[in-house]
Protein backbone atom coordinates (compact mmCIF):
# COMPACT_ATOMS: atom_id res chain seq x y z
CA UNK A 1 -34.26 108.58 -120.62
CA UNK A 2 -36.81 110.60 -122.52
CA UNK A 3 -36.04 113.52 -124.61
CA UNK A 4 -36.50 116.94 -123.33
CA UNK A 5 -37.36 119.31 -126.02
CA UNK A 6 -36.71 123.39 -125.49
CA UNK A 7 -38.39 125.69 -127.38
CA UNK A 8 -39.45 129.35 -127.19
CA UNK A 9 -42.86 130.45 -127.07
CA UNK A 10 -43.25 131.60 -130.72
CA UNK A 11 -42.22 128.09 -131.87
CA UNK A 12 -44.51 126.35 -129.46
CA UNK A 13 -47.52 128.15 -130.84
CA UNK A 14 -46.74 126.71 -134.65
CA UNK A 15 -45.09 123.07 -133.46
CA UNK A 16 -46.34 119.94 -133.99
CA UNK A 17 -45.65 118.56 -130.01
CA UNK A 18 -45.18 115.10 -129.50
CA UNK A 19 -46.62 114.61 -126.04
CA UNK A 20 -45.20 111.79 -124.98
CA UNK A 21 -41.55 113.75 -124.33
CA UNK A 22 -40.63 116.07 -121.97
CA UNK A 23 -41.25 119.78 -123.01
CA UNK A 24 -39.78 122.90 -121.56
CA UNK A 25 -41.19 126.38 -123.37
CA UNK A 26 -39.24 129.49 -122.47
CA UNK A 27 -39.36 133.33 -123.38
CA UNK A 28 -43.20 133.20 -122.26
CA UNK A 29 -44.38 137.15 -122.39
CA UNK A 30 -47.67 138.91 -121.45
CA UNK A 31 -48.60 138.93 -125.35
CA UNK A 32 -48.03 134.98 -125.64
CA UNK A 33 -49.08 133.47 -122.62
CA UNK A 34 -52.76 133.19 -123.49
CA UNK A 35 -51.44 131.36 -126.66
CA UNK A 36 -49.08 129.22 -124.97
CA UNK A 37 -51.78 128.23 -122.51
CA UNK A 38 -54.75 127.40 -124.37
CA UNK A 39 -52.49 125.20 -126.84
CA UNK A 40 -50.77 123.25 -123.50
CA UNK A 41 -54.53 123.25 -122.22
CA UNK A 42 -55.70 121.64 -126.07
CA UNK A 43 -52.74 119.10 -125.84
CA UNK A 44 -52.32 117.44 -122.38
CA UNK A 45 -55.82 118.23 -121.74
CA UNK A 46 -55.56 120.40 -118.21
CA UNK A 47 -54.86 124.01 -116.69
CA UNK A 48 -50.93 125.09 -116.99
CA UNK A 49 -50.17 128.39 -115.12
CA UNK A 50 -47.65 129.37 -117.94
CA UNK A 51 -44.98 132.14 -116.58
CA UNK A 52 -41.87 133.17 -118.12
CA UNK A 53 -41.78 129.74 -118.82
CA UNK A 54 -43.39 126.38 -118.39
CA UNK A 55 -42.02 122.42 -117.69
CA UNK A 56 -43.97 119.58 -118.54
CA UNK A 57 -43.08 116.35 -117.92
CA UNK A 58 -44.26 113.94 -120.90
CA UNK A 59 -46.50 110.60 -120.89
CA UNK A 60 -45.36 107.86 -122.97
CA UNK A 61 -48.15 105.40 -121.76
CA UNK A 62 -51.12 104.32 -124.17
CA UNK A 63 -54.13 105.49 -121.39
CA UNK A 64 -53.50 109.27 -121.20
CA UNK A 65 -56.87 111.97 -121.20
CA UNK A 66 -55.62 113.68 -124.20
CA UNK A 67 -53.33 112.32 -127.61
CA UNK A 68 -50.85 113.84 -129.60
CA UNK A 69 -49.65 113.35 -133.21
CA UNK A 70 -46.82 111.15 -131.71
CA UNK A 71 -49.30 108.74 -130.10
CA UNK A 72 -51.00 108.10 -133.00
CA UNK A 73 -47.74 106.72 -134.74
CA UNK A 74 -46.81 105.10 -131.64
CA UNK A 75 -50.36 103.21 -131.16
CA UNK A 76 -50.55 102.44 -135.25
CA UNK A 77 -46.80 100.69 -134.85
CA UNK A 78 -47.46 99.02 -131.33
CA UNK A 79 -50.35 97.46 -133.25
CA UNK A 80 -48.39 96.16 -136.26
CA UNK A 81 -45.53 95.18 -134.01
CA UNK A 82 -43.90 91.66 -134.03
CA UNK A 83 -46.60 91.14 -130.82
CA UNK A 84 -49.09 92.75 -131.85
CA UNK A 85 -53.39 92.55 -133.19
CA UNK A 86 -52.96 89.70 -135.94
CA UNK A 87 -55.51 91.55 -137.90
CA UNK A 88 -53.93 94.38 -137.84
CA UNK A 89 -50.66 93.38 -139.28
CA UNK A 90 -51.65 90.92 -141.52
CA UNK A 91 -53.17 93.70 -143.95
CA UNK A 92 -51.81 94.61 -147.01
CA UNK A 93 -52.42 98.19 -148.92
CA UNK A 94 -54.81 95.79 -151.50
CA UNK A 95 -56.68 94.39 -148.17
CA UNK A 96 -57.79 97.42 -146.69
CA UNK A 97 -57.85 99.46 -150.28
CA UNK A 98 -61.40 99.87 -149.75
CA UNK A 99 -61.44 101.68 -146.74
CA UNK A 100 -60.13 104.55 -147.69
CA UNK A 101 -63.01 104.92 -150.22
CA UNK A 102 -65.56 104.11 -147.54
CA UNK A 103 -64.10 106.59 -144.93
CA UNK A 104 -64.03 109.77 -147.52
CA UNK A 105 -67.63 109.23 -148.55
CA UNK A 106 -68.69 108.59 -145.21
CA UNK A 107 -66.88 112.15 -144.17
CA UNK A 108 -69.02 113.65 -147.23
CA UNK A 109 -71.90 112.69 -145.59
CA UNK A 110 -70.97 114.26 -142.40
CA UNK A 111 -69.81 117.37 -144.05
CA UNK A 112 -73.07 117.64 -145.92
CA UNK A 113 -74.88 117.16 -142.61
CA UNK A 114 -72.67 119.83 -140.89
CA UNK A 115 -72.70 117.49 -138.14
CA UNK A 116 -69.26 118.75 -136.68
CA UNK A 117 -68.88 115.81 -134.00
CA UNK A 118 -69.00 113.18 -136.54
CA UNK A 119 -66.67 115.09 -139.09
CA UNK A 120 -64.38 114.92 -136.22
CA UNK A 121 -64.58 111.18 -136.08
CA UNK A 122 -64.72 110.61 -139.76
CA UNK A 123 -61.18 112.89 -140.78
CA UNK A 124 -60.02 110.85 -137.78
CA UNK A 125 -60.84 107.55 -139.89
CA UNK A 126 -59.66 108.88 -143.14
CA UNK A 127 -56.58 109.49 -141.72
CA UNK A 128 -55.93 106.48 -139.56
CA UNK A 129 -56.20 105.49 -143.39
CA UNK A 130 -53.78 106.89 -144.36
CA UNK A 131 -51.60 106.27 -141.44
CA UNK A 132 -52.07 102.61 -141.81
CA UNK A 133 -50.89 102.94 -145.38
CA UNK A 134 -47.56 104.18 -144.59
CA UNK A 135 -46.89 101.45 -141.75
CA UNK A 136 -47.16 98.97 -144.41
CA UNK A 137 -45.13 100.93 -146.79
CA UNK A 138 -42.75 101.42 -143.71
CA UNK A 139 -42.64 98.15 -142.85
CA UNK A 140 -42.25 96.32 -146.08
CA UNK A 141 -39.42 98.40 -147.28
CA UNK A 142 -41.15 100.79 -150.17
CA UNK A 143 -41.18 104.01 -148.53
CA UNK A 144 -41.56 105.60 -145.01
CA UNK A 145 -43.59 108.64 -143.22
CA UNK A 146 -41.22 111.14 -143.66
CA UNK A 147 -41.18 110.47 -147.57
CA UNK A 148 -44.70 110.56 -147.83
CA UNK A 149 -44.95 114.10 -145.92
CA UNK A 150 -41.85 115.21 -147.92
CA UNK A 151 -44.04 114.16 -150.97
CA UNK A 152 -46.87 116.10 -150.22
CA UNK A 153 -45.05 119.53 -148.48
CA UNK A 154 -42.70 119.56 -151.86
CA UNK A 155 -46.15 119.69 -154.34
CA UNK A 156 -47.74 121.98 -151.92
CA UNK A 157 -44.57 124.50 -152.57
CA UNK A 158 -44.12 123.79 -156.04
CA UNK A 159 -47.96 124.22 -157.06
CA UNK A 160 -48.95 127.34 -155.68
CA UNK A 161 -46.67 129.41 -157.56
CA UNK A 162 -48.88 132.66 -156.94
CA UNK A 163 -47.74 132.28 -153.23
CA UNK A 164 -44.48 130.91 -153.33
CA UNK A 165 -43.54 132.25 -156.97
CA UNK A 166 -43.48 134.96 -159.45
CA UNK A 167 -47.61 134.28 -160.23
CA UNK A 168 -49.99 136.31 -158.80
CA UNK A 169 -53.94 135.25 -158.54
CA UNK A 170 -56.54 137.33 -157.80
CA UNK A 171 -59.30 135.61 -156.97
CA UNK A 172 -59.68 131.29 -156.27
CA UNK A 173 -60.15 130.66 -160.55
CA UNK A 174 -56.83 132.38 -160.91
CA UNK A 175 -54.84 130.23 -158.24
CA UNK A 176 -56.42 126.98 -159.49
CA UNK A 177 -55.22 127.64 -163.09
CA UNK A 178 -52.03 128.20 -161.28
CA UNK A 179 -51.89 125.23 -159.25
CA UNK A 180 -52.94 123.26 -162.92
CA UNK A 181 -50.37 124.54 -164.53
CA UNK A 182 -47.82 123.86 -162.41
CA UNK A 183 -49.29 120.15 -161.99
CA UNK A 184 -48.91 119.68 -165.69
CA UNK A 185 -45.61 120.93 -166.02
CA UNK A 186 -44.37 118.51 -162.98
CA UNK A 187 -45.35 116.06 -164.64
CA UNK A 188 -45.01 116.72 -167.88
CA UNK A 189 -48.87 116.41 -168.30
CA UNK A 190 -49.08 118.67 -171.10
CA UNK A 191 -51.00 116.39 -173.38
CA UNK A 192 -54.73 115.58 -173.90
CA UNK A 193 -54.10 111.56 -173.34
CA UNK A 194 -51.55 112.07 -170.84
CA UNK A 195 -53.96 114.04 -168.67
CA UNK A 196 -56.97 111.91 -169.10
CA UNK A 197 -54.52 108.66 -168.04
CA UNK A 198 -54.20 110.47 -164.78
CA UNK A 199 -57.80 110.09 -164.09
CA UNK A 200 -58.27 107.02 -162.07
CA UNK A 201 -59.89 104.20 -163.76
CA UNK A 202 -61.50 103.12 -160.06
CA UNK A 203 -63.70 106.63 -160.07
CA UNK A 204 -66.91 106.19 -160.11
CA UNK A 205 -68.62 106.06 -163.28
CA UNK A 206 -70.32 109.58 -162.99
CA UNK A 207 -67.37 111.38 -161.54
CA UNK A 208 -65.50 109.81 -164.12
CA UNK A 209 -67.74 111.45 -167.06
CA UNK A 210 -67.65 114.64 -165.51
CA UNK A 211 -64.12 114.55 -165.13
CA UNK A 212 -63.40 113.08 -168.61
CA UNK A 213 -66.01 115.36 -169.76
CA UNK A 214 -64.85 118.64 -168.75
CA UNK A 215 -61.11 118.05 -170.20
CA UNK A 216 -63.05 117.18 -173.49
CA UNK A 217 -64.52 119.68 -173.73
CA UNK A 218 -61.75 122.52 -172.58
CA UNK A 219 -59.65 120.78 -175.73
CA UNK A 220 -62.34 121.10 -177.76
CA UNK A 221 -64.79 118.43 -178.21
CA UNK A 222 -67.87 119.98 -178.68
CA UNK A 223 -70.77 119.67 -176.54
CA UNK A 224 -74.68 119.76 -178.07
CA UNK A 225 -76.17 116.99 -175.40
CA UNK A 226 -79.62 118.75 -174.92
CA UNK A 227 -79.80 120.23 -171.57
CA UNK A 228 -80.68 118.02 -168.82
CA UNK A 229 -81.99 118.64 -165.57
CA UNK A 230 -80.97 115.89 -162.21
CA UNK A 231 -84.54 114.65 -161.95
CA UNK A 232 -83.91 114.13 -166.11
CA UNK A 233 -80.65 111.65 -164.98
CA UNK A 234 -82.68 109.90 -161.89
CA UNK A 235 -85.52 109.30 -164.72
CA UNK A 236 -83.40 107.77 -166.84
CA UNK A 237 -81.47 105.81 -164.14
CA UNK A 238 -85.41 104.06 -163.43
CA UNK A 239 -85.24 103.43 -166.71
CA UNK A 240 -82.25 101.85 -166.85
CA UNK A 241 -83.29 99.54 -163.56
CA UNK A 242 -86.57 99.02 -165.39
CA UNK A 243 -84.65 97.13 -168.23
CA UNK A 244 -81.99 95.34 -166.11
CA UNK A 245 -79.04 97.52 -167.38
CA UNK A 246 -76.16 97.97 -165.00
CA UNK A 247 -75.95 101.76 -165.43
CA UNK A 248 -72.57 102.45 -163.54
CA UNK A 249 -71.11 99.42 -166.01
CA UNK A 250 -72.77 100.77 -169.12
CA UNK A 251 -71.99 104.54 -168.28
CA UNK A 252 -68.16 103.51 -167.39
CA UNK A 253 -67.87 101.69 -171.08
CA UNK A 254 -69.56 104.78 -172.78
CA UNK A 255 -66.80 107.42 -171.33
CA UNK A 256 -64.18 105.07 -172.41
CA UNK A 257 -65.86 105.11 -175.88
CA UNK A 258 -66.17 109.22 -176.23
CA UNK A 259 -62.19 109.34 -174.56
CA UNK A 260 -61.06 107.11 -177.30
CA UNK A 261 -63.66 108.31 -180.02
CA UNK A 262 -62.23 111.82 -179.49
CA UNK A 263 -58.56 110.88 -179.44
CA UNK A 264 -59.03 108.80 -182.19
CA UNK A 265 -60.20 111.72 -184.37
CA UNK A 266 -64.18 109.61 -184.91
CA UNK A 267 -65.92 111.68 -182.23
CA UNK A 268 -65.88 115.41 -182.55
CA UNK A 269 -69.29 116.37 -180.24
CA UNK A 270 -70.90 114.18 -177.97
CA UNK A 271 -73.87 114.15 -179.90
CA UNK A 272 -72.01 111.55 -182.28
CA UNK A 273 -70.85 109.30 -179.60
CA UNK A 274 -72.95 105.89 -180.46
CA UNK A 275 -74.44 103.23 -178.53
């Protein structure tokens, strides 16, 4: 017997509704019906004439006109089931490590675009992503959903201290010195090397220079690089095809250089980082 769940309009209107049970909102008024109707409209996908209250019968079957967060769970473990797509559940998180990647820069792309219909399509692969992630977690023992989203609500909270604490910010520059802060002191991130640790070796060799760059620099390594336009960094990518040098290896190797040059007291401005 399926669940029925009860809730009053006000809920409804901020829940996350699992479609496939049975839902009954009550306390429907004049000032909340509109609400309450365009969200049952958004969810199951057809008109509801929503009175003082409303009673909707769910759909638990996988060929429905509209899904819910609870399919999407429900699909991801039917597929990784004891019966279910060999591909599917013979992945690992190493095997499908890549994706992930793949999926954010192809959302980039779509962002950049401002082609709404395939951002739609692309957050939906990013996510399946992530989804597929914490199946395998769930399934091999290491950690489940609801860790993961208690995970993430817990930094939310604890980060922005200028809404849920004593800070106040003023403008976005003051929040995200806020939220950076609070980062460092969760985890106890306070020092130069500790922070640049936390930048993932797998970056991308130019992300990784600005990112090892810029906390450089804001602990003082000084830097004289002449300035530098884009078309100045394609030119001297040609050049670098031109002579058979893998830039993103050689670029990768040179960061790692000024981050240890600097630590290491032998590099105080980029200017005397060497070859």
């Amino acid at each position: 017997m399926k669940s029925v769940f009860t809730v009053t309009a006000e809920d409804f209107l901020s829940a996350v509704t699992d479609t496939r049970y049975d839902l009954h909102v009550v306390g429907i008024t004049d000032e909340t019906r509109g609400g309450v109707n365009k969200k049952l409209r958004d969810l199951y996908g057809r008109e509801f004439d929503a009175k003082d209250e409303v009673y909707i019968e769910g759909d638990d079957g996988l060929f429905k006109k509209r899904y819910s967060d609870g399919d999407l769970l429900h699909v991801m473990q039917r597929l990784t089931a004891e019966d279910g797509c060999p591909w599917d559940k013979a992945q690992t998180h190493e095997s499908i490590r890549i994706n992930a990647i793949e999926e954010a820069y192809e959302l980039c792309d779509a962002i950049d675009a401002h082609d709404l219909a395939n951002m739609e399509e692309e957050i939906g692969d990013l996510l399946l992503q992530a989804v597929f992630h914490m199946d395998i977690a769930e399934r091999t023992g290491e950690f489940g959903r609801l860790d993961v989203i208690n995970a993430l609500v817990h930094k939310l909270v604890s980060r922005h201290t200028h809404i849920f604490g004593a800070d106040k910010a003023t403008d976005p520059d003051e929040a995200l010195k806020f939220w950076e802060a609070a980062k460092a002191t969760e985890k106890n991130a306070r020092g130069l090397e500790e922070q640049l640790s936390r930048i993932p070796e797998s970056f991308p060799a130019l992300l990784k220079a600005q990112k090892v760059l810029k906390k450089l620099v804001k602990n003082g390594l000084i830097n004289d690089a002449p300035s530098a336009s884009a078309r100045d960094l394609f030119l001297a990518l040609c050049g670098c095809a031109k002579e058979g040098i893998d830039a993103e290896a050689e670029l990768s190797k040179l960061v790692t250089r000024l981050k240890n040059g600097y630590l290491g007291g032998e590099v105080k401005a980029v200017s005397e980082l060497t070859e």
